[in-house]
PDB file of N, CA and C in Angstrom:
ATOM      1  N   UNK A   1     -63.534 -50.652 -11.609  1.00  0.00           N
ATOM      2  CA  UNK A   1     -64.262 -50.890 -10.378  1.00  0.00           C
ATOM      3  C   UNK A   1     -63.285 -51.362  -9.296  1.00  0.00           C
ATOM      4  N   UNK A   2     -63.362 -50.955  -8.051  1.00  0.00           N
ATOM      5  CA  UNK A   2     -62.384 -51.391  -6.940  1.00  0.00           C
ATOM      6  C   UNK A   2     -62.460 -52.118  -5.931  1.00  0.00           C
ATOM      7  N   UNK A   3     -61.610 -53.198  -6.281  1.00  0.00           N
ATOM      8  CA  UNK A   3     -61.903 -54.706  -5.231  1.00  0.00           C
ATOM      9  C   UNK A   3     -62.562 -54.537  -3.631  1.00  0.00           C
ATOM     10  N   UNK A   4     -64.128 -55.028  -3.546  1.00  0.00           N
ATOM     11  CA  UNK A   4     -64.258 -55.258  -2.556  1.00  0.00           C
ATOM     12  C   UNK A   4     -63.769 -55.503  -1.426  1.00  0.00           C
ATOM     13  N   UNK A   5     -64.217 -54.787  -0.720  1.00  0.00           N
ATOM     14  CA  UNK A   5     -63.149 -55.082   0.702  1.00  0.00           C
ATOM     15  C   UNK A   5     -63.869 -55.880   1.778  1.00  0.00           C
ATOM     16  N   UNK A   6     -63.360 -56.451   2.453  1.00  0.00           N
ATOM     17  CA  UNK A   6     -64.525 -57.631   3.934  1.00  0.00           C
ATOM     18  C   UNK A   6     -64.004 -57.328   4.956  1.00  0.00           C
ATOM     19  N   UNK A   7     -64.510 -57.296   5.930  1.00  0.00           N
ATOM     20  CA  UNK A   7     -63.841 -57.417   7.360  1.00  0.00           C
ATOM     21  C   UNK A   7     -63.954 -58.823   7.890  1.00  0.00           C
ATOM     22  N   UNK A   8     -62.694 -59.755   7.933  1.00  0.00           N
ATOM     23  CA  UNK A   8     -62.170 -60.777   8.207  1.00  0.00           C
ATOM     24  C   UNK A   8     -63.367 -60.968  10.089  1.00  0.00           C
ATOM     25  N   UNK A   9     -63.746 -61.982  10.213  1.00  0.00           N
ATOM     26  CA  UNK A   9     -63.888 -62.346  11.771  1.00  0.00           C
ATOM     27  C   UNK A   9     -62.378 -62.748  12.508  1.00  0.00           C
ATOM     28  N   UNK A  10     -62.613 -61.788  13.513  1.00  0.00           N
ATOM     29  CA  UNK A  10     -61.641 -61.587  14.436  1.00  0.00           C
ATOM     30  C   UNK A  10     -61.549 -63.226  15.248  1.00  0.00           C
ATOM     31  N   UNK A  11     -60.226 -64.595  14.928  1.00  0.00           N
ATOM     32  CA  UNK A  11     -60.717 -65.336  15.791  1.00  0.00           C
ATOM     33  C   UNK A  11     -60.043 -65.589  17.131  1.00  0.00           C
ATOM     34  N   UNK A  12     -61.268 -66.596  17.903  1.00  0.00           N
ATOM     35  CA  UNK A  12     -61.025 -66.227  19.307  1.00  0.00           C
ATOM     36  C   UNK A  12     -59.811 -67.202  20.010  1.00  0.00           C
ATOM     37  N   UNK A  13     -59.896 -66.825  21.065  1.00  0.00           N
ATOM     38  CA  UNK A  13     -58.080 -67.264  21.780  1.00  0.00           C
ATOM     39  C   UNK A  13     -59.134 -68.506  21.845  1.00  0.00           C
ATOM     40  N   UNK A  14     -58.107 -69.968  21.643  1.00  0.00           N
ATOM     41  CA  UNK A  14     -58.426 -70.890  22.563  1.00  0.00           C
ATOM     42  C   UNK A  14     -56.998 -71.286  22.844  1.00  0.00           C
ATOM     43  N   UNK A  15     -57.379 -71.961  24.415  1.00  0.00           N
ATOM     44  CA  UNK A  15     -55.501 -72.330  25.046  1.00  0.00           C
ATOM     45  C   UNK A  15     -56.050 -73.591  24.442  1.00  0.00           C
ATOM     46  N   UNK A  16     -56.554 -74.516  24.317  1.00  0.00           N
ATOM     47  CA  UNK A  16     -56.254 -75.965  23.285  1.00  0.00           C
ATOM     48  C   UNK A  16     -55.707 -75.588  21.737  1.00  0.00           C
ATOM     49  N   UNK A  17     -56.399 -74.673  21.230  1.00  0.00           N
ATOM     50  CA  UNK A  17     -55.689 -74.704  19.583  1.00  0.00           C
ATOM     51  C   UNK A  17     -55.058 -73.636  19.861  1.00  0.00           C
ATOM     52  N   UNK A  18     -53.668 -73.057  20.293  1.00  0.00           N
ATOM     53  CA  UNK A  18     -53.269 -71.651  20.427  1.00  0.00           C
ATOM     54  C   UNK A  18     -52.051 -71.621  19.097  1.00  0.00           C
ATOM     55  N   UNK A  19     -51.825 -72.711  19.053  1.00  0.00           N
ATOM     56  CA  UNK A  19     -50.912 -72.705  17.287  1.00  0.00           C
ATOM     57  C   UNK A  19     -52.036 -72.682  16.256  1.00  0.00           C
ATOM     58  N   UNK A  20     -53.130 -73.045  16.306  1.00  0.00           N
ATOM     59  CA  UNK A  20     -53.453 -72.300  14.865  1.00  0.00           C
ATOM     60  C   UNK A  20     -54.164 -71.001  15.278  1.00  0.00           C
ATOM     61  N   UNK A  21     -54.649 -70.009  16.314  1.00  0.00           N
ATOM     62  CA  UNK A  21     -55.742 -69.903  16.630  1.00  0.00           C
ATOM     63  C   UNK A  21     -53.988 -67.833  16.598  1.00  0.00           C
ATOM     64  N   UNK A  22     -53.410 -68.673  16.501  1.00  0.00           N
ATOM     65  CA  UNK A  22     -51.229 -67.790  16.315  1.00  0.00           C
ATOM     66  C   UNK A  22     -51.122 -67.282  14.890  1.00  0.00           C
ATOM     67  N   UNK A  23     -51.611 -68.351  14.149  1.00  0.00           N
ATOM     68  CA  UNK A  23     -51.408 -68.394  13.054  1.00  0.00           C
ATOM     69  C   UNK A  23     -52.925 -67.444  12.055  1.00  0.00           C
ATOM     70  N   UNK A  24     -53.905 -67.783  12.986  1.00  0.00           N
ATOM     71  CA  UNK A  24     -55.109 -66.827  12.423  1.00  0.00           C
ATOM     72  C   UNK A  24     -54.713 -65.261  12.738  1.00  0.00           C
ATOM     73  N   UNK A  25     -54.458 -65.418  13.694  1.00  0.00           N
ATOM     74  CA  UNK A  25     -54.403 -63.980  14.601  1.00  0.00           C
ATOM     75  C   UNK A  25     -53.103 -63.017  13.781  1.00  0.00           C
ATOM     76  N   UNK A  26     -52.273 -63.959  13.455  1.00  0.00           N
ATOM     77  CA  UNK A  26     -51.074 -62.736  12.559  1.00  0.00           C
ATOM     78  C   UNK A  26     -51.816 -62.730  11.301  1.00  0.00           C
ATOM     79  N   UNK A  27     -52.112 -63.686  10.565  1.00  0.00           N
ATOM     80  CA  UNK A  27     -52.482 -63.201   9.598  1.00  0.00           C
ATOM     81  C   UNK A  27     -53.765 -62.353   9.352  1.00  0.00           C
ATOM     82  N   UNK A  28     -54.889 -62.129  10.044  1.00  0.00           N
ATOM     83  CA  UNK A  28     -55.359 -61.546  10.577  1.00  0.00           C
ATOM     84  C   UNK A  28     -55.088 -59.555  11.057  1.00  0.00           C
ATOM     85  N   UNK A  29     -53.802 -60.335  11.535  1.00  0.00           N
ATOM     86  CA  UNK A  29     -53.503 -58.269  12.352  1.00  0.00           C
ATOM     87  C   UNK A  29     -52.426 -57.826  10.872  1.00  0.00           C
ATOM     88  N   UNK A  30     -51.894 -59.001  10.011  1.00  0.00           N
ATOM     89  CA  UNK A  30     -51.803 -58.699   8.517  1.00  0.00           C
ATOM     90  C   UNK A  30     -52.266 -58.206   7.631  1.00  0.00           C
ATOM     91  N   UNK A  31     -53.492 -58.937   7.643  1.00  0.00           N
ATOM     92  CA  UNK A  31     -54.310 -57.902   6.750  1.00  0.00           C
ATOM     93  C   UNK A  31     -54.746 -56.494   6.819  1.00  0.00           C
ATOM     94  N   UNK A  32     -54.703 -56.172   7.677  1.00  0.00           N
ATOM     95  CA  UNK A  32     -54.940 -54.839   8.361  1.00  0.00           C
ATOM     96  C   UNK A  32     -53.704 -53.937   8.151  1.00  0.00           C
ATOM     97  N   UNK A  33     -52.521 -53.648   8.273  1.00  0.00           N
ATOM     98  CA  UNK A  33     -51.707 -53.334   8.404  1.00  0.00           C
ATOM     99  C   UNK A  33     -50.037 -54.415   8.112  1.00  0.00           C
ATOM    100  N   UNK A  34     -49.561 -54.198   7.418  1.00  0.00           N
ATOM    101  CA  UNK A  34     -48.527 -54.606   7.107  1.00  0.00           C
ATOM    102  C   UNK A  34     -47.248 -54.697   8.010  1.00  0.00           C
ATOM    103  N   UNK A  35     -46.949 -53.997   8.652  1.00  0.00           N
ATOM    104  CA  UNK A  35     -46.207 -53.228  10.304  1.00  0.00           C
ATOM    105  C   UNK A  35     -47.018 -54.146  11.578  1.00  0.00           C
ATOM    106  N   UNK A  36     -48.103 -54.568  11.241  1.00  0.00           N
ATOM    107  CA  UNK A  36     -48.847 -55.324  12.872  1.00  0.00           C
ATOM    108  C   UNK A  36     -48.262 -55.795  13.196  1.00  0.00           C
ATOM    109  N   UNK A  37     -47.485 -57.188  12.806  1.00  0.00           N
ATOM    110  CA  UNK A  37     -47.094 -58.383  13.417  1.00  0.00           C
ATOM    111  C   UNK A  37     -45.494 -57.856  14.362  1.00  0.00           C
ATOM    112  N   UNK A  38     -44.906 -56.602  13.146  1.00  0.00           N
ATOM    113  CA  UNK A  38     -43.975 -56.100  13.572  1.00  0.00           C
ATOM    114  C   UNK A  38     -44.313 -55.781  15.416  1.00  0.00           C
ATOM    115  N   UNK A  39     -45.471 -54.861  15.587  1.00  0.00           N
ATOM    116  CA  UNK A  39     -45.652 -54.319  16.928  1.00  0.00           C
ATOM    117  C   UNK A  39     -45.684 -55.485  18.150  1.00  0.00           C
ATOM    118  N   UNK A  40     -46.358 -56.545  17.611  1.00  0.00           N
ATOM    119  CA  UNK A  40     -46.879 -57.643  18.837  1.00  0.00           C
ATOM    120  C   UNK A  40     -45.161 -58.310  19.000  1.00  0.00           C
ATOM    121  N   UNK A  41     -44.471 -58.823  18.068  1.00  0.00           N
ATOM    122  CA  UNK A  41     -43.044 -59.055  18.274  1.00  0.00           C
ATOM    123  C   UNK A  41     -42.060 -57.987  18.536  1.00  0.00           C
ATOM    124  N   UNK A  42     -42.075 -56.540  18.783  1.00  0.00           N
ATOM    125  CA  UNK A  42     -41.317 -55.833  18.482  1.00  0.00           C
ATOM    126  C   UNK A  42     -41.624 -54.639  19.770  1.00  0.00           C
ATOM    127  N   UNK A  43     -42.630 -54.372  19.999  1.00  0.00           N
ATOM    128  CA  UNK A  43     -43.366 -53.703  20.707  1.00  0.00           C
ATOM    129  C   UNK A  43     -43.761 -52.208  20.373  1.00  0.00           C
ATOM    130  N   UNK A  44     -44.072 -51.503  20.208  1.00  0.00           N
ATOM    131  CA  UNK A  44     -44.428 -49.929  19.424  1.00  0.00           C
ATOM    132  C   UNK A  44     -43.418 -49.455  19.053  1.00  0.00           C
ATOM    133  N   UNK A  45     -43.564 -48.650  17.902  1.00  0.00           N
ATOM    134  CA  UNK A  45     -43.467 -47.816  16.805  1.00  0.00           C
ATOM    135  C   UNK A  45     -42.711 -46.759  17.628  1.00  0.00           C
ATOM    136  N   UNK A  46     -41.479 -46.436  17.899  1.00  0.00           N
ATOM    137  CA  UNK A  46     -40.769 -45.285  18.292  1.00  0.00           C
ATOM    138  C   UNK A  46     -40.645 -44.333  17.076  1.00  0.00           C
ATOM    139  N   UNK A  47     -41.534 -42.932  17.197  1.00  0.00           N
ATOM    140  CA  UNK A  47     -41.317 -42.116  16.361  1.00  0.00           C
ATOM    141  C   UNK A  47     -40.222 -41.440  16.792  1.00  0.00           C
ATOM    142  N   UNK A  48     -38.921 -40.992  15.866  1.00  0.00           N
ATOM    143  CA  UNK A  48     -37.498 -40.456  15.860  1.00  0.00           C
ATOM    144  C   UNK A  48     -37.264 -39.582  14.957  1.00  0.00           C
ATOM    145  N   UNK A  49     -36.054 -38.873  15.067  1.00  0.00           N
ATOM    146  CA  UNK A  49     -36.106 -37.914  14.374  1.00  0.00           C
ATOM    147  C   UNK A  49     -34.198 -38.151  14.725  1.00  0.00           C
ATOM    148  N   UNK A  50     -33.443 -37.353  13.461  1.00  0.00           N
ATOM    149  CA  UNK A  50     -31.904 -37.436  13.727  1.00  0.00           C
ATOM    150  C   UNK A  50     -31.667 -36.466  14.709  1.00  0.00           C
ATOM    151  N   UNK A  51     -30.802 -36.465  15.318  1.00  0.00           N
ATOM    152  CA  UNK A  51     -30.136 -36.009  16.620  1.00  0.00           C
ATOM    153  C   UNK A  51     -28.908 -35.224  15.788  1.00  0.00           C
ATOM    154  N   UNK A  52     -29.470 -33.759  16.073  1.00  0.00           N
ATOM    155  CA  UNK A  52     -29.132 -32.831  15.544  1.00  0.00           C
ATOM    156  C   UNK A  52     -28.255 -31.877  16.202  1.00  0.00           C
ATOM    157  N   UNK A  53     -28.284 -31.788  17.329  1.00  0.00           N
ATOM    158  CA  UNK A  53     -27.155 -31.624  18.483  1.00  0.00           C
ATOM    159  C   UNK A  53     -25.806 -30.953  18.290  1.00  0.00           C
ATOM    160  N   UNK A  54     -24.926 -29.908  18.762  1.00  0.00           N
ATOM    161  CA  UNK A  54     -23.856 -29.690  18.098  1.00  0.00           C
ATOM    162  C   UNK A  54     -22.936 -30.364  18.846  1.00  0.00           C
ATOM    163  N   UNK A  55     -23.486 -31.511  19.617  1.00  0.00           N
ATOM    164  CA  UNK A  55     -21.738 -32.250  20.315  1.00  0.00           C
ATOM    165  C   UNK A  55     -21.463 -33.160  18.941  1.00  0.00           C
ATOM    166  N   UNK A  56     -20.021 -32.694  18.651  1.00  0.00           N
ATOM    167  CA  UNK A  56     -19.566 -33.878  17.545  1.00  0.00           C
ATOM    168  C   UNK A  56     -18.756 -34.722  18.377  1.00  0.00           C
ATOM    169  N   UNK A  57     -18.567 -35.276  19.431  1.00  0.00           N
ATOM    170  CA  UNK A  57     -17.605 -35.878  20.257  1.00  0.00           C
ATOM    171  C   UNK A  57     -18.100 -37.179  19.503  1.00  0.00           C
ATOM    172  N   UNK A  58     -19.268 -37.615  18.853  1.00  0.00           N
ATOM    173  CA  UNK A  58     -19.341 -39.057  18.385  1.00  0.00           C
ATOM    174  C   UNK A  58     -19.124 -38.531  16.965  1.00  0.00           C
ATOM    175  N   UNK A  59     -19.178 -39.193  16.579  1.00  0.00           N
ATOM    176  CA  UNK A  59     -19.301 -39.442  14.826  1.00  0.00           C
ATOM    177  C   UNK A  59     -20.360 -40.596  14.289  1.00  0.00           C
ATOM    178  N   UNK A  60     -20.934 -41.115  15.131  1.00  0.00           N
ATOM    179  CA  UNK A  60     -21.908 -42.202  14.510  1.00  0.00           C
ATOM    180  C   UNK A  60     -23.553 -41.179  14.671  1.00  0.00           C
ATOM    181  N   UNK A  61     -24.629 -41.866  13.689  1.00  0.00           N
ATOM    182  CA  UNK A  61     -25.367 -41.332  13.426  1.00  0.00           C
ATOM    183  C   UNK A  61     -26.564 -41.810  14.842  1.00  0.00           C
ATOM    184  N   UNK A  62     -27.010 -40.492  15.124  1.00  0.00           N
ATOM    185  CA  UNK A  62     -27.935 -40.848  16.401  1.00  0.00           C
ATOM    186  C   UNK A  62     -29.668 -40.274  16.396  1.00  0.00           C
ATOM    187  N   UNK A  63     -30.630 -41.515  16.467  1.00  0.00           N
ATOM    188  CA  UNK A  63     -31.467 -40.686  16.570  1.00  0.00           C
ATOM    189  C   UNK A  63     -32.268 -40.683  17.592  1.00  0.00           C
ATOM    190  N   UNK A  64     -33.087 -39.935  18.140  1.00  0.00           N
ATOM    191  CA  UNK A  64     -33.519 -38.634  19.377  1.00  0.00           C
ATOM    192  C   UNK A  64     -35.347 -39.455  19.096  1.00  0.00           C
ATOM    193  N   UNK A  65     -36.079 -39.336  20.138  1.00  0.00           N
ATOM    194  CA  UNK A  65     -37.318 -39.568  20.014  1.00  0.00           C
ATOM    195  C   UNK A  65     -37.618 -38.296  19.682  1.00  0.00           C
ATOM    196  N   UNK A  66     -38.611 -37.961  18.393  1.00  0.00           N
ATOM    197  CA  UNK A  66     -39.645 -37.128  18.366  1.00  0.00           C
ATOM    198  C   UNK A  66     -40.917 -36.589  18.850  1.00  0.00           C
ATOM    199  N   UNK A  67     -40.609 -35.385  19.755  1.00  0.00           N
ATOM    200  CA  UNK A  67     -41.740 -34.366  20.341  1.00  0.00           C
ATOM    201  C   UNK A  67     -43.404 -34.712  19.303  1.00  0.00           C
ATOM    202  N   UNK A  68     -44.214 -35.424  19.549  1.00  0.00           N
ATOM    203  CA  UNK A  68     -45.555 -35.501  19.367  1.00  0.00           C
ATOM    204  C   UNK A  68     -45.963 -34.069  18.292  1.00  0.00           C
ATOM    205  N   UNK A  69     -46.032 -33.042  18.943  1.00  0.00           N
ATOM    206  CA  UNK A  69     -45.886 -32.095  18.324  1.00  0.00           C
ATOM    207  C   UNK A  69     -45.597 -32.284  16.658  1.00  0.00           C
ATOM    208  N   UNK A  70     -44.410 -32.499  16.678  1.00  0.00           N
ATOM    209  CA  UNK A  70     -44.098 -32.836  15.095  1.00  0.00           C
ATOM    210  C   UNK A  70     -43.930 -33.695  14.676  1.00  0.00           C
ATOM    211  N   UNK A  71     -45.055 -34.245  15.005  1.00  0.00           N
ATOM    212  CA  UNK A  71     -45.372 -36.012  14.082  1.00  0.00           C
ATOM    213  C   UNK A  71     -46.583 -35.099  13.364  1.00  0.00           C
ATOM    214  N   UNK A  72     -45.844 -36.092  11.981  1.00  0.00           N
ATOM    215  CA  UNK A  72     -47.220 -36.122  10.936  1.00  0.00           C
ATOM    216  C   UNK A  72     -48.100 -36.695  10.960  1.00  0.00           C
ATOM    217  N   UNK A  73     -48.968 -36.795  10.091  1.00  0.00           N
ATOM    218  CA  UNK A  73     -50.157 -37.758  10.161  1.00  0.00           C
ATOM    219  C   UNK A  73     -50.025 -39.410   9.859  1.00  0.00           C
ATOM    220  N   UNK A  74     -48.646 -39.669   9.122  1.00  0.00           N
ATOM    221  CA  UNK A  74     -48.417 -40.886   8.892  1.00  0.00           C
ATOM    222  C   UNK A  74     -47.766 -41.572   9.850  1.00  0.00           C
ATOM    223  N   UNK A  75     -46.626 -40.504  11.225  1.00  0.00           N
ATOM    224  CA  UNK A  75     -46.715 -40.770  12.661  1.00  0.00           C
ATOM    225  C   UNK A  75     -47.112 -40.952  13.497  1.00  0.00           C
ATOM    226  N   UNK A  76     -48.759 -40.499  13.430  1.00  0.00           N
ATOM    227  CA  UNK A  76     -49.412 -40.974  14.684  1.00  0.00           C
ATOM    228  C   UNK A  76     -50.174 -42.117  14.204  1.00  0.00           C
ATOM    229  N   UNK A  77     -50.573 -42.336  12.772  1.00  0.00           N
ATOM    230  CA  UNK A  77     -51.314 -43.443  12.700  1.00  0.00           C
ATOM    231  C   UNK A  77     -50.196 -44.788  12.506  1.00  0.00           C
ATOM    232  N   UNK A  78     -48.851 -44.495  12.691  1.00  0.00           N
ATOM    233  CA  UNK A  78     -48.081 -45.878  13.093  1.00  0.00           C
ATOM    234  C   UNK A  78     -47.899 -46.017  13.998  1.00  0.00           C
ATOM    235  N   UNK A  79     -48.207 -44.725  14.785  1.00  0.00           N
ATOM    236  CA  UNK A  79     -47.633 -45.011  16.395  1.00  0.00           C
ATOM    237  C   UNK A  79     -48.890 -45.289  17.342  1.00  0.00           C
ATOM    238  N   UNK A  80     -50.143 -45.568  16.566  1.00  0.00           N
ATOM    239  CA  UNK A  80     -51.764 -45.857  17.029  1.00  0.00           C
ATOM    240  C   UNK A  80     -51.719 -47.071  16.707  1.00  0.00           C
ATOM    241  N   UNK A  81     -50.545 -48.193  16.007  1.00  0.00           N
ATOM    242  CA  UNK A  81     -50.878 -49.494  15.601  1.00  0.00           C
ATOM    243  C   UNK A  81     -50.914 -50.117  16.705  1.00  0.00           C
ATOM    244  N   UNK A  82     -50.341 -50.122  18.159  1.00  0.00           N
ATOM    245  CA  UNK A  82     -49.714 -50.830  19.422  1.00  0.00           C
ATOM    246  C   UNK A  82     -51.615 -50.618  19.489  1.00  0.00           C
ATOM    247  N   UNK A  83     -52.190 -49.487  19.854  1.00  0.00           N
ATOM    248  CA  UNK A  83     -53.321 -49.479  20.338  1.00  0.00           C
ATOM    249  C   UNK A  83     -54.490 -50.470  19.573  1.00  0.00           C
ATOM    250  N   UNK A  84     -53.964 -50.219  18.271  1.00  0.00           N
ATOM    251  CA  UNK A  84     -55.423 -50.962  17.247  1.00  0.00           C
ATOM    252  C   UNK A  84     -54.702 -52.606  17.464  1.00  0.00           C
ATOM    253  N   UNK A  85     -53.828 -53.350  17.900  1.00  0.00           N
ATOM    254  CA  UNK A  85     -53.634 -54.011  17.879  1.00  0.00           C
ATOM    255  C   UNK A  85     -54.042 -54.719  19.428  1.00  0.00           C
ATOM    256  N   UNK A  86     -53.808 -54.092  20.347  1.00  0.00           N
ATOM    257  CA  UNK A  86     -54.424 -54.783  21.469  1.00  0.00           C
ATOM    258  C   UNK A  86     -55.632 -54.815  21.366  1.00  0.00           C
ATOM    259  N   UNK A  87     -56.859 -53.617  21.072  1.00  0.00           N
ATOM    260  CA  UNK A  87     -57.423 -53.390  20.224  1.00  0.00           C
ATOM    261  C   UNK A  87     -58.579 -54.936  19.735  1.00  0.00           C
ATOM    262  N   UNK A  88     -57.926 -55.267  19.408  1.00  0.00           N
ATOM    263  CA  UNK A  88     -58.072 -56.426  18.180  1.00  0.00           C
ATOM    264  C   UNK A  88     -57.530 -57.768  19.055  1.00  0.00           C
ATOM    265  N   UNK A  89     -56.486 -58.056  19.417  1.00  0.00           N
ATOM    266  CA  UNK A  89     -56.355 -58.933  20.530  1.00  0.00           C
ATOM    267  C   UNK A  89     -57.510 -59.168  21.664  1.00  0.00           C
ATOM    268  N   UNK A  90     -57.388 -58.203  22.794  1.00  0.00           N
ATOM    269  CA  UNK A  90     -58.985 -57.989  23.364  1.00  0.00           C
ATOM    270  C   UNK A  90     -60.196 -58.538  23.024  1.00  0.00           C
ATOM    271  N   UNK A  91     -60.464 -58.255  21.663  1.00  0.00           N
ATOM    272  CA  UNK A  91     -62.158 -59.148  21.322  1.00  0.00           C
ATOM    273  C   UNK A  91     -61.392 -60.375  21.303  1.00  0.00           C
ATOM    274  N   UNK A  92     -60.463 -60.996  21.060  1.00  0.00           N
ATOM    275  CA  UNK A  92     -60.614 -62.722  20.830  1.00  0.00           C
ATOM    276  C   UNK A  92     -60.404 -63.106  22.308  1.00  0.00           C
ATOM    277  N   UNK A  93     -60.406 -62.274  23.454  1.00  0.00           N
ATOM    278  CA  UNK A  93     -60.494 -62.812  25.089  1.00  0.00           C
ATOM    279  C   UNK A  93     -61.997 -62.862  25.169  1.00  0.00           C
ATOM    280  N   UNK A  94     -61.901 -64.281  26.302  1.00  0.00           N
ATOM    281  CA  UNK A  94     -63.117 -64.424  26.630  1.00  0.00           C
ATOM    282  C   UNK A  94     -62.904 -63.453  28.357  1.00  0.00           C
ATOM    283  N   UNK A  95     -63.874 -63.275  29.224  1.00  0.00           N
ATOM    284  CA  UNK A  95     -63.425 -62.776  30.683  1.00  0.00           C
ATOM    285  C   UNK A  95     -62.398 -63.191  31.662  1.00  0.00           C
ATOM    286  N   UNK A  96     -62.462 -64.456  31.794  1.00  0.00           N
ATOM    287  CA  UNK A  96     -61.536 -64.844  32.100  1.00  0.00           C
ATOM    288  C   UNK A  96     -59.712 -64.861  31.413  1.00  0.00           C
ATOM    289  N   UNK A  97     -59.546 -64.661  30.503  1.00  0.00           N
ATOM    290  CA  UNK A  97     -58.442 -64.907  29.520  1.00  0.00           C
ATOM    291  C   UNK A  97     -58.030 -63.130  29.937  1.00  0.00           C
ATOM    292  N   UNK A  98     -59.290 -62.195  29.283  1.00  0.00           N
ATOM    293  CA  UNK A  98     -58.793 -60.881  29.206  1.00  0.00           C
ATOM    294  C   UNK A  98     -58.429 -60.231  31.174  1.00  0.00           C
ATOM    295  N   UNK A  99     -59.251 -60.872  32.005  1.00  0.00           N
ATOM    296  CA  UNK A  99     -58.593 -60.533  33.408  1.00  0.00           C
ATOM    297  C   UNK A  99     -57.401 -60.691  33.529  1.00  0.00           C
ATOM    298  N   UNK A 100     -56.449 -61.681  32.726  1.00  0.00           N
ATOM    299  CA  UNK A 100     -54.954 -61.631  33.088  1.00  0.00           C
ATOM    300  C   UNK A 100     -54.147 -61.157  32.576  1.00  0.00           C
ATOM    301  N   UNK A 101     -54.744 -60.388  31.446  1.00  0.00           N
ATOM    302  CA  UNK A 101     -53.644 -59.908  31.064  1.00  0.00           C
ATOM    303  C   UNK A 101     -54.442 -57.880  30.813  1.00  0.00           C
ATOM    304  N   UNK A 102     -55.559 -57.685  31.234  1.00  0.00           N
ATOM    305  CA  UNK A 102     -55.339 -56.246  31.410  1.00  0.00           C
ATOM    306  C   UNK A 102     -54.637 -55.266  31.664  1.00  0.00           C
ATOM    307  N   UNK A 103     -53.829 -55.953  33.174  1.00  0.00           N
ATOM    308  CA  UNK A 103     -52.460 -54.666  33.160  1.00  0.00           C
ATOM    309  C   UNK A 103     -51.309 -54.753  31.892  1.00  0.00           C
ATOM    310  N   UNK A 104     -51.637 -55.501  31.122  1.00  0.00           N
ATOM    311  CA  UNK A 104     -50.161 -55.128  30.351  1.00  0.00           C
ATOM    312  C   UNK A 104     -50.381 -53.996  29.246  1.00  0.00           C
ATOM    313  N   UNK A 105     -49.394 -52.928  28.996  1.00  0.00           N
ATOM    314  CA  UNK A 105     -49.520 -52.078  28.412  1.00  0.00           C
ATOM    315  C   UNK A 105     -49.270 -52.053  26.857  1.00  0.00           C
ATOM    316  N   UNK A 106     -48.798 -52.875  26.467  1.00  0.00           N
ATOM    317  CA  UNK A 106     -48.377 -53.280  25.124  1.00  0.00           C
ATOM    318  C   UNK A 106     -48.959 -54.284  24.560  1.00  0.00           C
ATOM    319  N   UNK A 107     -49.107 -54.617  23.272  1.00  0.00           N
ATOM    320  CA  UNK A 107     -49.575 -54.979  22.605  1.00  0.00           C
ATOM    321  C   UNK A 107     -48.326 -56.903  22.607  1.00  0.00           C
ATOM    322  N   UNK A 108     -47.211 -56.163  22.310  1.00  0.00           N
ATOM    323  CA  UNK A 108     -46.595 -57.261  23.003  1.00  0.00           C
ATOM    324  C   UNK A 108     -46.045 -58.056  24.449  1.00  0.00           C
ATOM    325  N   UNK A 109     -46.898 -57.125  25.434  1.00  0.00           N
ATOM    326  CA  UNK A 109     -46.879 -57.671  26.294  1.00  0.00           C
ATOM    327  C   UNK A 109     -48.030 -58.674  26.366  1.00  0.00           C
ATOM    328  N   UNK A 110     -48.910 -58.430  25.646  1.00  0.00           N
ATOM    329  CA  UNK A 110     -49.803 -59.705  25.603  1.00  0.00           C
ATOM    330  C   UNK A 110     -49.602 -60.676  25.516  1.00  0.00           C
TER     331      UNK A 110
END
């Protein structure tokens, strides 16, 4: 039989408890994905590919962003974590909290 699964409550920002409220929220975008915490410190998932190129003028290994096109399916759903993660940030704003930070485009720009 295969371990029940729950959906954790998402908890909400408060600026008085924002160290534990830090500490819910990673572990939290943890459970979900293993790579989360990576995106909010790190900022999205650059899908790459080696740089295949015939200039040999370097010799070190280079890699090239990958054309969308040829991302697999295990590429776009790492490169959809930035989204499921703001995502998920978002519900713990109250209106005021989420007005200041709407323009930011990243997940770690939050």
């Amino acid at each position: 039989m295969a371990p029940k699964m729950f959906k954790s409550k998402v908890p909400m920002f408060s600026t008085e408890e924002y160290d534990d409220w830090k500490i819910r929220m990673q572990t939290h975008l943890l459970s979900m994905n293993d790579e989360m915490w990576s995106i909010i410190e790190d900022g999205p998932i650059e899908i790459q590919k080696p740089n295949t190129s015939n200039d040999q003028t370097t010799k070190t290994f280079q890699v090239i962003p990958m054309p969308k096109k040829e991302w697999t399916d295990e590429d776009k759903r790492r490169a959809n974590l930035d989204n499921i993660a703001k995502n998920t940030i978002y519900h713990t704003l109250d209106k005021i909290v989420f007005s200041k930070i709407k323009q930011c485009k990243t997940a770690k720009e939050i």
